[in-house]
Every structure is written in structure tokens, then in C-alpha cells.
N, C-alpha and C. Protein backbone atom coordinates (compact mmCIF):
# COMPACT_ATOMS: atom_id res chain seq x y z
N UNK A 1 106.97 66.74 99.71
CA UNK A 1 106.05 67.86 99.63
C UNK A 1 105.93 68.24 98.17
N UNK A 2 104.66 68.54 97.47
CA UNK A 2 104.68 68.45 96.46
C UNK A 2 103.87 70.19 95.78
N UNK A 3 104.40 70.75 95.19
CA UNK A 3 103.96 72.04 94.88
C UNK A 3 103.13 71.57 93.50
N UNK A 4 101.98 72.29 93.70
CA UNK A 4 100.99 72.14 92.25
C UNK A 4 100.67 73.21 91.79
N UNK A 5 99.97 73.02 90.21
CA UNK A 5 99.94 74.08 89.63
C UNK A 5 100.70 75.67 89.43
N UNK A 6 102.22 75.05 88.97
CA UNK A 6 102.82 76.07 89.14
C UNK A 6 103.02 76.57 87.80
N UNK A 7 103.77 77.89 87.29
CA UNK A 7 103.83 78.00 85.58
C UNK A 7 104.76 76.93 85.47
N UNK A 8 105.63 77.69 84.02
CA UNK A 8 106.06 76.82 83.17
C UNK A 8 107.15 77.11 83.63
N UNK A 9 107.97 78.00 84.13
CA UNK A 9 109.19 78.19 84.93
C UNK A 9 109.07 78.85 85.99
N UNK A 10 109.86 79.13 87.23
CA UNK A 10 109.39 79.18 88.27
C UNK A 10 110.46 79.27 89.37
N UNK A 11 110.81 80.16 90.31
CA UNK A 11 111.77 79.69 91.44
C UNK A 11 110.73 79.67 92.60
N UNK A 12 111.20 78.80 93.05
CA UNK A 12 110.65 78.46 94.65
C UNK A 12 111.95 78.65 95.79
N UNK A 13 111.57 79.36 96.85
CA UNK A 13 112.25 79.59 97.99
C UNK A 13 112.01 79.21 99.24
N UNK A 14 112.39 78.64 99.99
CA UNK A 14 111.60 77.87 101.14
C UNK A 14 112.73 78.71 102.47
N UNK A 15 111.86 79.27 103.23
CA UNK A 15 112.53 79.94 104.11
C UNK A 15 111.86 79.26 105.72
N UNK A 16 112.85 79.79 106.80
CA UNK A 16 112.64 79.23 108.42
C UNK A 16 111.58 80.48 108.37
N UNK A 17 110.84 80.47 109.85
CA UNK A 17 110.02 81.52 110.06
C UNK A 17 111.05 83.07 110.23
N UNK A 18 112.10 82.34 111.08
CA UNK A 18 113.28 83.27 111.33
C UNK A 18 113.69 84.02 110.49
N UNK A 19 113.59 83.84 108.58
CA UNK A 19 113.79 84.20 107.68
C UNK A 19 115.29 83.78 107.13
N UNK A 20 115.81 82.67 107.58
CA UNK A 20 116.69 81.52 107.13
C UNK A 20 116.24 81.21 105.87
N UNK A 21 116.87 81.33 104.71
CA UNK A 21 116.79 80.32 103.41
C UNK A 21 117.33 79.29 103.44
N UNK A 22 116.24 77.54 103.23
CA UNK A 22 116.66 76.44 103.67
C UNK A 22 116.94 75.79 102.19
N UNK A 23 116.30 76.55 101.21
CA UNK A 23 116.19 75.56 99.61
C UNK A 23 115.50 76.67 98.89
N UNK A 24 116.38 76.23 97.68
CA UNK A 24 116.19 77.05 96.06
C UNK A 24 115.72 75.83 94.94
N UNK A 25 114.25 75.90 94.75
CA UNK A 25 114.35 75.19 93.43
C UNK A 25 113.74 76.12 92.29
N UNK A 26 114.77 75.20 91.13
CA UNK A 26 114.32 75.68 90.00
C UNK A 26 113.35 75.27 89.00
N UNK A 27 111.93 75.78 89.16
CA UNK A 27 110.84 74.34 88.58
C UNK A 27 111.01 75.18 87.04
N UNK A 28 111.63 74.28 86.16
CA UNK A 28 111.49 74.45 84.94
C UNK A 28 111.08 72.78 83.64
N UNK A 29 110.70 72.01 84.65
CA UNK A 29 110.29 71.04 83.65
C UNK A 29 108.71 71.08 82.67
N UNK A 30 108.20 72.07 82.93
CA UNK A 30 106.26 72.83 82.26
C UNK A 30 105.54 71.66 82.72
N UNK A 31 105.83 70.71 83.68
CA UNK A 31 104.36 69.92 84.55
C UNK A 31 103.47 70.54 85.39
N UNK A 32 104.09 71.47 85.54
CA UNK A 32 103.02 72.12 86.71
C UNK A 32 103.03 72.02 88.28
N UNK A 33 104.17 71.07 88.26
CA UNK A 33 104.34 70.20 89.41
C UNK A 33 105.70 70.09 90.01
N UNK A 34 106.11 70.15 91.18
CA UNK A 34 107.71 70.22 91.79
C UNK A 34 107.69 69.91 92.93
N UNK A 35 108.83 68.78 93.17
CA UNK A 35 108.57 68.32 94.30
C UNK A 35 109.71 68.38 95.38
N UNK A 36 109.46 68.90 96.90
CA UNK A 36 110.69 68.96 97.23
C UNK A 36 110.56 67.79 98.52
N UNK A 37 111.66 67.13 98.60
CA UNK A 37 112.21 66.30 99.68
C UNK A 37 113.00 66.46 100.98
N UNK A 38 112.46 67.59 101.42
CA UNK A 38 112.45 67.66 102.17
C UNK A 38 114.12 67.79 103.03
N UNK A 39 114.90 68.34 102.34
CA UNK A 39 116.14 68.56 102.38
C UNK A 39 116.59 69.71 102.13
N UNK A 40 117.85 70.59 103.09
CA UNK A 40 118.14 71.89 103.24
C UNK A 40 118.91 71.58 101.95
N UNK A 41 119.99 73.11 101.74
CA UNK A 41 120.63 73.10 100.22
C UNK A 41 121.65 72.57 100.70
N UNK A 42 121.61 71.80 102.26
CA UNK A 42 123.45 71.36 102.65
C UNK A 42 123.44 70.04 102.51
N UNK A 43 121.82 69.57 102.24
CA UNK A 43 121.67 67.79 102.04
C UNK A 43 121.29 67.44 103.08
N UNK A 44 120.71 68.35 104.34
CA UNK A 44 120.55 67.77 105.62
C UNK A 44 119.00 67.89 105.61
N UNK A 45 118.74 67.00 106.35
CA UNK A 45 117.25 67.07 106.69
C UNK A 45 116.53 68.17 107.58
N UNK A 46 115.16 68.58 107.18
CA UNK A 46 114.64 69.86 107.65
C UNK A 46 114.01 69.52 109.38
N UNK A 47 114.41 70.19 109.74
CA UNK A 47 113.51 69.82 111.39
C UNK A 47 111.95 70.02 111.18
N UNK A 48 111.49 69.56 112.37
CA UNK A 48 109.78 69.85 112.43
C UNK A 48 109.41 71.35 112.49
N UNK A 49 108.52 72.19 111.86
CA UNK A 49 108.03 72.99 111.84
C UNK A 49 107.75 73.89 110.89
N UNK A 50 107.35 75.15 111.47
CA UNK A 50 106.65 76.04 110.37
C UNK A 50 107.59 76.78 109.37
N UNK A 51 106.98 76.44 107.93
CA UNK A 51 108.23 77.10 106.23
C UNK A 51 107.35 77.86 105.62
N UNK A 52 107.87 78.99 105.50
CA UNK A 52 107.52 79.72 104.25
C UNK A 52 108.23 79.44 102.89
N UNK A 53 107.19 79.42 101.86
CA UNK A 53 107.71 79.42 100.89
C UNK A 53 107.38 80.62 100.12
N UNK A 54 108.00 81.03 98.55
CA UNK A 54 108.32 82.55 98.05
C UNK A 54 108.17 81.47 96.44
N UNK A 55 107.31 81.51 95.74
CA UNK A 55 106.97 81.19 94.26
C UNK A 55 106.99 82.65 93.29
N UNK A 56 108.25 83.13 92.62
CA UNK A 56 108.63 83.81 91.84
C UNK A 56 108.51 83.48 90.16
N UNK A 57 107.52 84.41 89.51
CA UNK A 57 107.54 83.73 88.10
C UNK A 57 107.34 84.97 87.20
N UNK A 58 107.54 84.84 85.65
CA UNK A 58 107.07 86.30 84.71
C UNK A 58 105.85 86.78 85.37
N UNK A 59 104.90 85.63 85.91
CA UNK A 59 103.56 86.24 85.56
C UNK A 59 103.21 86.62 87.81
N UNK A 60 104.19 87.03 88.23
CA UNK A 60 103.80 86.81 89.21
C UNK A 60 104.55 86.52 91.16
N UNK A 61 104.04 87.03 92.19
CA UNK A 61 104.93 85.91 92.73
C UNK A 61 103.41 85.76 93.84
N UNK A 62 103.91 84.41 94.72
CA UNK A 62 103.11 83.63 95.16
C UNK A 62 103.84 83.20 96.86
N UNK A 63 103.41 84.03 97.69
CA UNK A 63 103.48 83.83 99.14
C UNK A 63 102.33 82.88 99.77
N UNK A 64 103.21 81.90 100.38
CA UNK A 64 102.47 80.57 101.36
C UNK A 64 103.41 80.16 102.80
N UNK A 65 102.99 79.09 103.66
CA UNK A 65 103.37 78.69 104.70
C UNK A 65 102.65 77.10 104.40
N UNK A 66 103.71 76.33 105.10
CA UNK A 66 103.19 74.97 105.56
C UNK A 66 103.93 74.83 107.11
N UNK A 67 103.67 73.33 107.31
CA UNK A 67 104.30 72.31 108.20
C UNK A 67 104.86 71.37 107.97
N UNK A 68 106.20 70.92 108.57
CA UNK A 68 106.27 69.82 108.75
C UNK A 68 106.67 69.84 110.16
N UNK A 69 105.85 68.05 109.75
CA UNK A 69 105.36 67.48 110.96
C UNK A 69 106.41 65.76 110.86
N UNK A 70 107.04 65.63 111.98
CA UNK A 70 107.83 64.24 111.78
C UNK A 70 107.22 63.22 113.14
């Protein structure tokens, strides 16, 4: 799963609908771009369904939802 156009530093939070936190990344490489694989912070793989994610930055924060689908 690939996050675009993000700033130049950045936390991303990926939560269950339940409001479970599954993953913390820290996008600080200034591509714009961060990619997550789809793996909880325990190394285990994410089940099928609906994630919120939480994009925290200086300039901002940024509420979304996806899927996964297996």
C-alpha cells in the first residue's frame, strides 16, 4: 500500500475500525512517498478489511480509510 504525496516528514497511524493501533510509520525520507507492507508493529500480517489511517505533520493532519482485500 503505497501513501502519496505526503510532506517532508510525517507520522502515519493505521488503526482497526475498532480503534486498535496496527502500525506507526515514520515518513521522513522528503519523496513524498511511503510505503507500508502490510504488516502489524508485531510483524504479523493484517487481516482483510476496513483501516483507518491518521497522517500527522507541521503543516497539518490528514484523516482517510481504505481496504484490504486478500
Amino acid at each position: 500500500l503505497a501513501f502519496h504525496n505526503l510532506p517532508d516528514k510525517c507520522t502515519i497511524r493505521i488503526y482497526t475500525l475498532a480503534g486498535d493501533l496496527v502500525s506507526t510509520i515514520q515518513h521522513t525520507n522528503g519523496t513524498g512517498t511511503e510505503f507500508w507492507y502490510l504488516m502489524s508493529a508485531n510483524e504479523q500480517q493484517v487481516a482483510s478489511g476496513i483501516y483507518l489511517y491518521h497522517i500527522d505533520s507541521p503543516y497539518g493532519e490528514k484523516l482517510g480509510r481504505f481496504a484490504v482485500i486478500k
